[in-house]
N, C-alpha and C. Protein backbone atom coordinates (compact mmCIF):
# COMPACT_ATOMS: atom_id res chain seq x y z
N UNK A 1 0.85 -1.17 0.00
CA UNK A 1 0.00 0.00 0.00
C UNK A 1 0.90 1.24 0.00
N UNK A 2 0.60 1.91 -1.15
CA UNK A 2 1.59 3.59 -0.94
C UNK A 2 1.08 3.90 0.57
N UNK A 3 1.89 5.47 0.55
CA UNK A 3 2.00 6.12 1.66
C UNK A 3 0.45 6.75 1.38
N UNK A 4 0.44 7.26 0.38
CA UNK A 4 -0.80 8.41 0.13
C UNK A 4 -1.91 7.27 0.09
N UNK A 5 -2.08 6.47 -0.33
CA UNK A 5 -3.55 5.30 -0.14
C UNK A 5 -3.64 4.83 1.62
N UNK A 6 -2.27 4.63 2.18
CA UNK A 6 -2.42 4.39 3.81
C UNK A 6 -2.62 5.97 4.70
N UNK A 7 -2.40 7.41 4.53
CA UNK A 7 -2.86 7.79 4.85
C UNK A 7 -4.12 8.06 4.39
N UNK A 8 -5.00 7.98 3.15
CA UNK A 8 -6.18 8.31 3.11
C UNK A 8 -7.37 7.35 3.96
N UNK A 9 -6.70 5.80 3.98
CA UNK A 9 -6.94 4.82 4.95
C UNK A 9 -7.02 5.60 6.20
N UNK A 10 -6.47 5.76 6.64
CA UNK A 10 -6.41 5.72 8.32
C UNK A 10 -6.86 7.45 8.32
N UNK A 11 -7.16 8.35 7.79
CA UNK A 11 -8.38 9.55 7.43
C UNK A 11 -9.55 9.40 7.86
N UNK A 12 -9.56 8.23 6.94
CA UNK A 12 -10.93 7.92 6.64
C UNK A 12 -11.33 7.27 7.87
N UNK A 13 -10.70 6.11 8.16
CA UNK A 13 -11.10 5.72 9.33
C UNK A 13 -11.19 6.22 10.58
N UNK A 14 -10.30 6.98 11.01
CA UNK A 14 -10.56 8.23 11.95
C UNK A 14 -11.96 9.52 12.09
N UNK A 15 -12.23 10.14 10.84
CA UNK A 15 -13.33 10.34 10.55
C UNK A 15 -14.51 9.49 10.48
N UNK A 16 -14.63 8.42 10.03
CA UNK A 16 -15.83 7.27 10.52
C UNK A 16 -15.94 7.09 12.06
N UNK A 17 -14.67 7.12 12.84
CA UNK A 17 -14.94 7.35 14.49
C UNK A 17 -15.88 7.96 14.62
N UNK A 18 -15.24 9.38 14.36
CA UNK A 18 -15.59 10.56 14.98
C UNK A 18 -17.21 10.48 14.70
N UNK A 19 -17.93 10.16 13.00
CA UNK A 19 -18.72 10.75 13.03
C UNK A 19 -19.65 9.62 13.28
N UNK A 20 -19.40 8.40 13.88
CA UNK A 20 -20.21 7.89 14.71
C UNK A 20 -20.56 8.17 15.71
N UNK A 21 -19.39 9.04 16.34
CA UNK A 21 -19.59 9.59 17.98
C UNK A 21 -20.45 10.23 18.05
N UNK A 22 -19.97 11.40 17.11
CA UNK A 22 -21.44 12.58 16.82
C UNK A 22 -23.06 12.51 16.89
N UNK A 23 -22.84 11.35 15.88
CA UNK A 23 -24.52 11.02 15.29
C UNK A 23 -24.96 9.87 16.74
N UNK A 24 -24.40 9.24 17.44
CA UNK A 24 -24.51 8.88 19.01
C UNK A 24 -24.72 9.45 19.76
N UNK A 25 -23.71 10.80 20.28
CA UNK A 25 -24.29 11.34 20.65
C UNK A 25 -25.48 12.33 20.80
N UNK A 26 -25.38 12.77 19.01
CA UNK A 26 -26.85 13.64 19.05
C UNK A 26 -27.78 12.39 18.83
N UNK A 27 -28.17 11.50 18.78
CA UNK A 27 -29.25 10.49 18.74
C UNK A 27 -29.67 10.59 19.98
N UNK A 28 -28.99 10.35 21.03
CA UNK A 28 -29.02 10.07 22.29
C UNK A 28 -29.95 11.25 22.74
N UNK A 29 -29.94 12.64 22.02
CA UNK A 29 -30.62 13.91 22.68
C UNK A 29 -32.31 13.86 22.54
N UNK A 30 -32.56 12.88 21.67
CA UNK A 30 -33.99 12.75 21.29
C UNK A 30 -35.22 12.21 22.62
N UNK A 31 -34.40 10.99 22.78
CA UNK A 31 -35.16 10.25 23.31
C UNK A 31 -34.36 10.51 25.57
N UNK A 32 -34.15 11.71 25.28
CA UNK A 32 -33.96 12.21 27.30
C UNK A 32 -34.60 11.56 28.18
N UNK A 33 -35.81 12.07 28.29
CA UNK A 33 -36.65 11.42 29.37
C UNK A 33 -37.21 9.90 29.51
N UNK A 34 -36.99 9.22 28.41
CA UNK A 34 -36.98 7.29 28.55
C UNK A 34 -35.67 6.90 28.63
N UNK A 35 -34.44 7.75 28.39
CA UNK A 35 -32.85 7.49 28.88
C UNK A 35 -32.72 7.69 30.66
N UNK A 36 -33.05 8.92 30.86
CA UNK A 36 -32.83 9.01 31.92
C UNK A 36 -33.96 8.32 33.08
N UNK A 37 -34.76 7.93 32.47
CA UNK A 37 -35.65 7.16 33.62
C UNK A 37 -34.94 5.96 34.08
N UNK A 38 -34.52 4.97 32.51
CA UNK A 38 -33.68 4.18 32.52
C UNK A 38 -32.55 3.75 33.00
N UNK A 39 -31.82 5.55 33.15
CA UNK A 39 -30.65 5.38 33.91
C UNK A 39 -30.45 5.56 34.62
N UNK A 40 -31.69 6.20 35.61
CA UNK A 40 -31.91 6.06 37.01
C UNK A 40 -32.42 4.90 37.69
N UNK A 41 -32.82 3.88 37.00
CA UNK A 41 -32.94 2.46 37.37
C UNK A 41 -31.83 1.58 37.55
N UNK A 42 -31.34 1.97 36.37
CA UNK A 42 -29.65 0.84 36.56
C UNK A 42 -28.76 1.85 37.56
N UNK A 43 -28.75 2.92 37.56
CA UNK A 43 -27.92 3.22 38.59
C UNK A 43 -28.07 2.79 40.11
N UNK A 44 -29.21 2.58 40.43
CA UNK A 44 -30.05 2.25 41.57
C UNK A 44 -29.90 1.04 41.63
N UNK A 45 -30.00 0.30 40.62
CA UNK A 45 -29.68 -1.42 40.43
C UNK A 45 -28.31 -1.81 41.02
N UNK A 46 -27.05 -0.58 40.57
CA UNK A 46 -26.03 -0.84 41.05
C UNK A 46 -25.49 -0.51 42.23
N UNK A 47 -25.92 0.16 42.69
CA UNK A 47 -25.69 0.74 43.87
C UNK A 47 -25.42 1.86 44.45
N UNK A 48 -25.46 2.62 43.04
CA UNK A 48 -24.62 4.12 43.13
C UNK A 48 -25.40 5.36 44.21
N UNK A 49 -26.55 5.07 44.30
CA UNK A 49 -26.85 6.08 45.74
C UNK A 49 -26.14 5.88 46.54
N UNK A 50 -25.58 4.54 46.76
CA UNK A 50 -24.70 4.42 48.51
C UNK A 50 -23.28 4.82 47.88
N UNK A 51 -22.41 4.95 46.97
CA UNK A 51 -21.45 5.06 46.78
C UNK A 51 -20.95 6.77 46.27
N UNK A 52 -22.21 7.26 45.11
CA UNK A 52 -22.44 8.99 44.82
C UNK A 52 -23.12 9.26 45.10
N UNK A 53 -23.78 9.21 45.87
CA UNK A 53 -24.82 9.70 46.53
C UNK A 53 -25.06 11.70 45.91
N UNK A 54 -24.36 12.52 45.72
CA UNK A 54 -24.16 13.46 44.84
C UNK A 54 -24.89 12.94 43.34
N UNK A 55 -24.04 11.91 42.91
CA UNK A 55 -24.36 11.75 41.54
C UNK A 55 -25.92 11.41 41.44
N UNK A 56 -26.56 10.60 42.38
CA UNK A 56 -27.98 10.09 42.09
C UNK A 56 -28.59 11.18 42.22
N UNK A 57 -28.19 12.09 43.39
CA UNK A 57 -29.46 13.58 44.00
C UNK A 57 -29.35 14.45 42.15
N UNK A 58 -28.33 14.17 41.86
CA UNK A 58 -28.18 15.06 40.00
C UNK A 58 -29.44 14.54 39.09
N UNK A 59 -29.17 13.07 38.98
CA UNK A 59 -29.88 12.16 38.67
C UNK A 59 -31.19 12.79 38.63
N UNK A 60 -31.87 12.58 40.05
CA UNK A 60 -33.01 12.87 40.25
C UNK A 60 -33.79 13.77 39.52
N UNK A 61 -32.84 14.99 40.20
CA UNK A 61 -33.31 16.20 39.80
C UNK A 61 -33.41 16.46 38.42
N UNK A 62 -32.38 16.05 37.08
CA UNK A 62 -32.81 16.01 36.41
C UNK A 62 -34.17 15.23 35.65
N UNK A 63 -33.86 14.42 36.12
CA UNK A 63 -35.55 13.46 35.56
C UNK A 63 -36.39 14.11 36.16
N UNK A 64 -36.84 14.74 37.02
CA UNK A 64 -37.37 15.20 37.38
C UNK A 64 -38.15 16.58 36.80
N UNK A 65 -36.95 17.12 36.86
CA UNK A 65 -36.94 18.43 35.51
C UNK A 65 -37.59 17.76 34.36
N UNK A 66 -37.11 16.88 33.39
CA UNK A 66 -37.49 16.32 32.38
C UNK A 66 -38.99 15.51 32.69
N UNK A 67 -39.46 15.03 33.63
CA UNK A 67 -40.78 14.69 33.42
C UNK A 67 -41.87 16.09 33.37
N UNK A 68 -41.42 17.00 34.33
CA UNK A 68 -42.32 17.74 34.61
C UNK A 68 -42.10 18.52 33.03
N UNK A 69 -40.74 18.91 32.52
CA UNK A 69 -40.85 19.63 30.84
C UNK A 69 -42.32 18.58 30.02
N UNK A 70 -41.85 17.34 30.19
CA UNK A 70 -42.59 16.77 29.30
C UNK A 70 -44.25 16.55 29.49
N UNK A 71 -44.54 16.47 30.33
CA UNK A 71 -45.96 16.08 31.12
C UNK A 71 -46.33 17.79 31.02
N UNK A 72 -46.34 18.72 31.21
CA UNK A 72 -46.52 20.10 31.52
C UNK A 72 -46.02 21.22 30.17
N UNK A 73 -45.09 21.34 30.13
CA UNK A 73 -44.30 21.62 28.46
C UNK A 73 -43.67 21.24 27.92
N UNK A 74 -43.83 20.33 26.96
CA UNK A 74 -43.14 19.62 26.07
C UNK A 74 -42.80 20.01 24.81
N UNK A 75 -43.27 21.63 24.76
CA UNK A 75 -42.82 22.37 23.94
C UNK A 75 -40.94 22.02 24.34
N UNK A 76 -40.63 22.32 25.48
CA UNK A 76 -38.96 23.14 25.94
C UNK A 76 -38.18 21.70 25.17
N UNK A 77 -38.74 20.34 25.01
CA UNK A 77 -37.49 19.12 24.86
C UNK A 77 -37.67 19.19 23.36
N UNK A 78 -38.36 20.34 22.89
CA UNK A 78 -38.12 20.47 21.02
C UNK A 78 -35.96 21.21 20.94
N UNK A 79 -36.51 21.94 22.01
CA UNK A 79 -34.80 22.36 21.81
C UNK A 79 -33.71 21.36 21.85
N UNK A 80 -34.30 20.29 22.46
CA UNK A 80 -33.29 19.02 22.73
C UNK A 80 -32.90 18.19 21.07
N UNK A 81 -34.50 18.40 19.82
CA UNK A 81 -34.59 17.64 19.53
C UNK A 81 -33.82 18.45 18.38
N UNK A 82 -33.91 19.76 18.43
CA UNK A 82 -32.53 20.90 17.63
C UNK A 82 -31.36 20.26 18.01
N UNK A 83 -30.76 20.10 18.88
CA UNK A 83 -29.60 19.43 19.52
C UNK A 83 -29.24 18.32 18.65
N UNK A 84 -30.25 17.58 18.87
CA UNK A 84 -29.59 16.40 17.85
C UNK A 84 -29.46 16.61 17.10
N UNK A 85 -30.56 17.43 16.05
CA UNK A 85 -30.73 17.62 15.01
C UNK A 85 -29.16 18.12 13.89
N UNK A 86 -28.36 18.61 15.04
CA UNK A 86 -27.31 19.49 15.15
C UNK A 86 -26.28 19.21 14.61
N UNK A 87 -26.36 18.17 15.42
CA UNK A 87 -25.53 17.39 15.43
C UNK A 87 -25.13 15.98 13.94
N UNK A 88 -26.58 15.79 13.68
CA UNK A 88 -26.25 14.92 12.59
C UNK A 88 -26.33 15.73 11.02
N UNK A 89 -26.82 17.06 11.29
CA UNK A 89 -26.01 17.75 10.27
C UNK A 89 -24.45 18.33 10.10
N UNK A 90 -23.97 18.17 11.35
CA UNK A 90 -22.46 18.57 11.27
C UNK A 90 -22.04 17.13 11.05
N UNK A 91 -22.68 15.85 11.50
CA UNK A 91 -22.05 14.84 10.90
C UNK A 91 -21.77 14.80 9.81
N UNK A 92 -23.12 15.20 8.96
CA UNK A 92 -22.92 14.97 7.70
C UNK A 92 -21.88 15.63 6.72
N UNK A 93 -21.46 17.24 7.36
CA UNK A 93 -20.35 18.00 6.82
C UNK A 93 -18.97 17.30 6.41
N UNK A 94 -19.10 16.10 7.32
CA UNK A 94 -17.71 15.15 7.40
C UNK A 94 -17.26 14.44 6.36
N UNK A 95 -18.79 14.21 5.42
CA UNK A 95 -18.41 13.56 3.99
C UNK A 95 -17.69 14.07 3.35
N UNK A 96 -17.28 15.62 3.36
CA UNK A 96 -16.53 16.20 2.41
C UNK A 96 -15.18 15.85 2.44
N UNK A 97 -14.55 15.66 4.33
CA UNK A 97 -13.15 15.37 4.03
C UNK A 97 -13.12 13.80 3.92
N UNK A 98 -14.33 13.33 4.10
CA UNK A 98 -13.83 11.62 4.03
C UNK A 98 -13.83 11.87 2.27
N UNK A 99 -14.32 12.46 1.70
CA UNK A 99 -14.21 12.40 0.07
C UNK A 99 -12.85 13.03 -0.46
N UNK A 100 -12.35 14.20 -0.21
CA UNK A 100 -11.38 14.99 -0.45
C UNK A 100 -10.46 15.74 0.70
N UNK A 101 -10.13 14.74 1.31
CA UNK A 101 -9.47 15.56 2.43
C UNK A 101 -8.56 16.66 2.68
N UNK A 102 -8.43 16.95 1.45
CA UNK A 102 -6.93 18.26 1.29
C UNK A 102 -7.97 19.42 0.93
N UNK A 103 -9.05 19.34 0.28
CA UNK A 103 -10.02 19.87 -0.17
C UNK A 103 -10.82 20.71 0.62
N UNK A 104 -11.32 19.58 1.72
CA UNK A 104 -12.07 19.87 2.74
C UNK A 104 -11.26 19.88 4.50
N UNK A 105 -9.82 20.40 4.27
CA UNK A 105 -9.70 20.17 5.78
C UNK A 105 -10.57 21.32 6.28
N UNK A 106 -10.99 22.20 5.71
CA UNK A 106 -11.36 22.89 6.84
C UNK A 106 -12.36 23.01 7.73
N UNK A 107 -13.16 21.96 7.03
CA UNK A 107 -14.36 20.86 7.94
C UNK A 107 -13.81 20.93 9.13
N UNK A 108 -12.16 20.30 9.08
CA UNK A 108 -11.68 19.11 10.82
C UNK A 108 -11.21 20.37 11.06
N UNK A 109 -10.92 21.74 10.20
CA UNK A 109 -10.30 22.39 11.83
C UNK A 109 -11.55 23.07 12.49
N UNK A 110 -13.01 23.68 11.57
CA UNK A 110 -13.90 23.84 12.20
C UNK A 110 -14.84 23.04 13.21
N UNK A 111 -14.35 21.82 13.14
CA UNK A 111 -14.83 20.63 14.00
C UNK A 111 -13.75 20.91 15.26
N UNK A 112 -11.90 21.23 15.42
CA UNK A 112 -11.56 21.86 16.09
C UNK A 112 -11.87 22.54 16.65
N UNK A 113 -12.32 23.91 16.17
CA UNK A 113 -12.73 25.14 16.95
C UNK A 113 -13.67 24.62 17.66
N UNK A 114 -14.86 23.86 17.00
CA UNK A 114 -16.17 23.89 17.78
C UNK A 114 -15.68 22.87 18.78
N UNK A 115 -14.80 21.91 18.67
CA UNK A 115 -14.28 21.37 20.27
C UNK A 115 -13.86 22.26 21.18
N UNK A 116 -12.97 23.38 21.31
CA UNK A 116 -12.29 24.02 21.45
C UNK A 116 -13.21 24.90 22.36
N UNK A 117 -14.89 25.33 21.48
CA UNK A 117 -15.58 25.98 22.18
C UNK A 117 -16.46 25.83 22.97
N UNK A 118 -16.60 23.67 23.17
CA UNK A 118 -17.32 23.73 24.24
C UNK A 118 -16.97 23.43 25.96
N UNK A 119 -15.67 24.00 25.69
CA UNK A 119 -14.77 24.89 26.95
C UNK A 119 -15.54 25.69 27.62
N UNK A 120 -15.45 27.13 27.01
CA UNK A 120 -15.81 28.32 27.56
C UNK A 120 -17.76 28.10 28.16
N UNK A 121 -18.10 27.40 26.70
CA UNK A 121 -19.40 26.82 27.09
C UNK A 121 -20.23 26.50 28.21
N UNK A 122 -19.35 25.41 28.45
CA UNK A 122 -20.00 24.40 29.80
C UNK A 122 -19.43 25.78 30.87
N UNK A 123 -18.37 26.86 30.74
CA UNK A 123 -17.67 27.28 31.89
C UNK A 123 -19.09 28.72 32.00
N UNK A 124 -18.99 28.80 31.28
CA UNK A 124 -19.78 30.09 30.93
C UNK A 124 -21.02 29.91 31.38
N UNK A 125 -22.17 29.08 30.78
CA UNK A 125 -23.47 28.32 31.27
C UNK A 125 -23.85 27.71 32.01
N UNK A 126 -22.69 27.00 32.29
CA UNK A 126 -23.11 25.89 33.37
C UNK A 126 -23.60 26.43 34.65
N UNK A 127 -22.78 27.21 34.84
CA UNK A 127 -23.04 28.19 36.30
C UNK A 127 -24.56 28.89 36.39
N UNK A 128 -24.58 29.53 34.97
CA UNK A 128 -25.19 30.73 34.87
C UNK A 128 -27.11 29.38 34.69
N UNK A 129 -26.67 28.22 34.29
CA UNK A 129 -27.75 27.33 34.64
C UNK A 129 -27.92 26.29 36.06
N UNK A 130 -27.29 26.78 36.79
CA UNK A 130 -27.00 25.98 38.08
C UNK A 130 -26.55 24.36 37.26
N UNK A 131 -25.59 24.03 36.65
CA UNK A 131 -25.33 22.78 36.85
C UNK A 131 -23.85 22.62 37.65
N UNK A 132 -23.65 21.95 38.18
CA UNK A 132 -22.75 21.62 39.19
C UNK A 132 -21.22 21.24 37.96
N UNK A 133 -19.96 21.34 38.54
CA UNK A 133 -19.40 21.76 38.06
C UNK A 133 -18.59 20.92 37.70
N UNK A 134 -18.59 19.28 38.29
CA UNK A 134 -18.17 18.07 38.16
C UNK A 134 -18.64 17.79 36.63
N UNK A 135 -20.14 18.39 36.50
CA UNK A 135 -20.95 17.90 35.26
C UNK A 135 -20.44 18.57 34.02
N UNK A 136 -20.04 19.70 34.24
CA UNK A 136 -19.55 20.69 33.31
C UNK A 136 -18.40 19.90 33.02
N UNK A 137 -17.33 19.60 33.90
CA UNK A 137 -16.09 18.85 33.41
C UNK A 137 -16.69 17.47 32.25
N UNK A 138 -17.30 17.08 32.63
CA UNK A 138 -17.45 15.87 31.53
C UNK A 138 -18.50 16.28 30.05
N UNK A 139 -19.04 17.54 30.30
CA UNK A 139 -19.08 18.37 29.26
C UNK A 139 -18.20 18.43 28.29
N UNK A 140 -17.00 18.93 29.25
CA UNK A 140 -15.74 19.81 28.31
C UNK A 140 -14.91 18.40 27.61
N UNK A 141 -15.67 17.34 28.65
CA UNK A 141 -14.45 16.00 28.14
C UNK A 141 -14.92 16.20 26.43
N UNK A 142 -16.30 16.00 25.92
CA UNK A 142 -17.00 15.74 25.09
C UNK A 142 -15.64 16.85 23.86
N UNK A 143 -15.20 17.91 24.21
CA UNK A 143 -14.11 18.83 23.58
C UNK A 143 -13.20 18.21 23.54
N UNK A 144 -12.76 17.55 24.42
CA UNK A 144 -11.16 16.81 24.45
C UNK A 144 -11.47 15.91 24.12
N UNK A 145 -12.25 15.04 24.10
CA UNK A 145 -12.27 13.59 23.27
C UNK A 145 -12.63 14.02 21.55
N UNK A 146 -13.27 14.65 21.30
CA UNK A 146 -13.59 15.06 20.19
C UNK A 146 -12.36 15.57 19.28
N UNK A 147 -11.34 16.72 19.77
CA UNK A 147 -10.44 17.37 19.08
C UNK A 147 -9.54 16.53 19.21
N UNK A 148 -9.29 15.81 19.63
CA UNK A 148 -7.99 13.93 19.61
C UNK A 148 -8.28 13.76 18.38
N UNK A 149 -9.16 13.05 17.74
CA UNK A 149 -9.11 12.27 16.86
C UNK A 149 -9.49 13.08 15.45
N UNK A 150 -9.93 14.57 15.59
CA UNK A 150 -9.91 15.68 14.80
C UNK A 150 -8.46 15.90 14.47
N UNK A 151 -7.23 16.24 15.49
CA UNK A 151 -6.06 16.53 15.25
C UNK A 151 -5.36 15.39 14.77
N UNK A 152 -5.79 14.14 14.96
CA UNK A 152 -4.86 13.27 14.27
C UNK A 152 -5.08 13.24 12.65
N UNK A 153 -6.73 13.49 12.58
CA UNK A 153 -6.89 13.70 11.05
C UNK A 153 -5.99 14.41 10.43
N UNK A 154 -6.32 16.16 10.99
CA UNK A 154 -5.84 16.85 10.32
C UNK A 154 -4.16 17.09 10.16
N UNK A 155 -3.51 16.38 11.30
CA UNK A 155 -2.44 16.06 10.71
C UNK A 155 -1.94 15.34 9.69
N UNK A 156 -2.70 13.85 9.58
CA UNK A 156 -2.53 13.17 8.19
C UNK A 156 -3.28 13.75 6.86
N UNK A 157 -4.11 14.91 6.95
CA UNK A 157 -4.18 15.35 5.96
C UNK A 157 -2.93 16.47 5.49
N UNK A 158 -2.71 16.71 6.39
CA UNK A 158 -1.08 17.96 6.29
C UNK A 158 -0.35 16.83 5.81
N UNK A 159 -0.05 15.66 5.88
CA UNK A 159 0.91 14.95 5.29
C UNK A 159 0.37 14.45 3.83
N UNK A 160 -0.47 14.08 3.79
CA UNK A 160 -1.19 13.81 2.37
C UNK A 160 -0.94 15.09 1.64
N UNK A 161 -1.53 16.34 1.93
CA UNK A 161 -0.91 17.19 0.85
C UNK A 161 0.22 17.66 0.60
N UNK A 162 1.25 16.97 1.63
CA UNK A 162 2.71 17.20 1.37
C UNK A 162 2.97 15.98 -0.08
N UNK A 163 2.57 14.96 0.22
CA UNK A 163 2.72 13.97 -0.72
C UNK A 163 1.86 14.54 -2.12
N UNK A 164 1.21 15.16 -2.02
CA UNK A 164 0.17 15.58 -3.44
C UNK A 164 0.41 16.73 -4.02
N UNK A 165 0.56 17.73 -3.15
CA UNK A 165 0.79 19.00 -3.38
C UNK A 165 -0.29 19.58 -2.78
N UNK A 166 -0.29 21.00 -3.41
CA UNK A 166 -2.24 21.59 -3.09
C UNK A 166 -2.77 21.49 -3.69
N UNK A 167 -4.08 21.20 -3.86
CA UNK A 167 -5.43 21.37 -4.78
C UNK A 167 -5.46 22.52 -5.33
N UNK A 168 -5.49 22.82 -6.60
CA UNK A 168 -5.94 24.39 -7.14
C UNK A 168 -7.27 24.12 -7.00
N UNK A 169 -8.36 25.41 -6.71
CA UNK A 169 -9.73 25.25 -6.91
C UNK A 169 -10.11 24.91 -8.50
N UNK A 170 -11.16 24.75 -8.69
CA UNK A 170 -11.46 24.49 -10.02
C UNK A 170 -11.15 25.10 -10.77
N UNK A 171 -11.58 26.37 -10.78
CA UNK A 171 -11.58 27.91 -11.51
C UNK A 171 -9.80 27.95 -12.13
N UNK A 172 -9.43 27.50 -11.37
CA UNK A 172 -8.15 28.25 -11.52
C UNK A 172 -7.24 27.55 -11.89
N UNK A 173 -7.65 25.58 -11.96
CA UNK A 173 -7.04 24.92 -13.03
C UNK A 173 -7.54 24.72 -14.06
N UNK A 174 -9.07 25.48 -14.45
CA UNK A 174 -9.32 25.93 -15.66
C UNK A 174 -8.41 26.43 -16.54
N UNK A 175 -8.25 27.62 -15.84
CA UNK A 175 -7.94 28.69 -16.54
C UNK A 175 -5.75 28.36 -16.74
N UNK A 176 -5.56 27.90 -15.93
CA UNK A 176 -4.05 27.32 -16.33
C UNK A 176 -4.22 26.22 -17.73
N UNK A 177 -5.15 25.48 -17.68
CA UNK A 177 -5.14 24.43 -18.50
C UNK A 177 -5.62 24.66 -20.16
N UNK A 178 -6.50 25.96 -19.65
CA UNK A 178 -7.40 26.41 -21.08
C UNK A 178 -6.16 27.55 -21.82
């Protein structure tokens, strides 16, 4: 296997991670209140009131929150269902560098930034929504796990176009060629 067919390999496959994660995690935003009922059962199953006792009182309160949105206004979990929604359209942005990756890095560094920004995010809101601040950290993980496997892309795409060169846009290997 060349160099340039094994990095477009392992691109590609890195991007198929990622944008499983994505479309997982925004899937996951749909269906809240039959997740979290759920996962206040198995947590309870396991034992975790006697051990986080913090973590279950979170627990609660959110399902709690979430029954009463849903039973009372079920308008507010449409914003949840934007969320996902969000999400599996930025998945879909990803086809461009799994198709042309020298083309389209700038998909993975805007997939960067937007890791990058749900830092300030969780730091900024979280407070300003009373969520506790343990929760916010595994927020921000969702940034650091995310921009890992973004930066490994976009490094093997920096090496792929060392091996290729740059892409001229269309226009402009027109006009060299014509």
């Amino acid at each position: 296997m060349s160099d340039r067919a094994a990095l477009l390999k392992g691109i590609r496959v890195w991007l198929v991670v990622f944008v499983v994660c994505l479309v997982l995690s925004g899937a996951t935003a749909f269906p809240l209140v039959h997740e979290l009922r759920w996962s206040e059962s198995a947590l309870r199953f396991l034992g975790v009131p006697d051990h986080l006792p913090g973590l279950m009182d979170w627990i609660e309160r959110v399902r709690h929150g979430l029954d009463t949105a849903d039973a009372d206004y079920p308008f507010l979990l449409y914003g949840t269902d934007w969320l996902a929604f969000a999400h599996l359209v930025i998945a879909v942005a990803f086809y461009g560098p799994y198709r042309d990756p020298v083309r389209n890095i700038w998909v993975v560094e805007f997939g960067m930034i937007a890791c990058v920004g749900i830092v300030p995010l969780a730091l900024i809101c979280g407070p300003i929504r009373g969520i506790p601040f343990w929760w916010s950290l595994i927020d921000m993980s969702f940034g650091v796990f995310g921009i890992a496997p973004l930066h490994v892309v976009r490094k093997k795409i920096k090496r792929l176009e060392a091996l290729t060169g740059p892409s001229a846009p269309p226009a402009a290997a027109a006009a060299v060629s014509g």
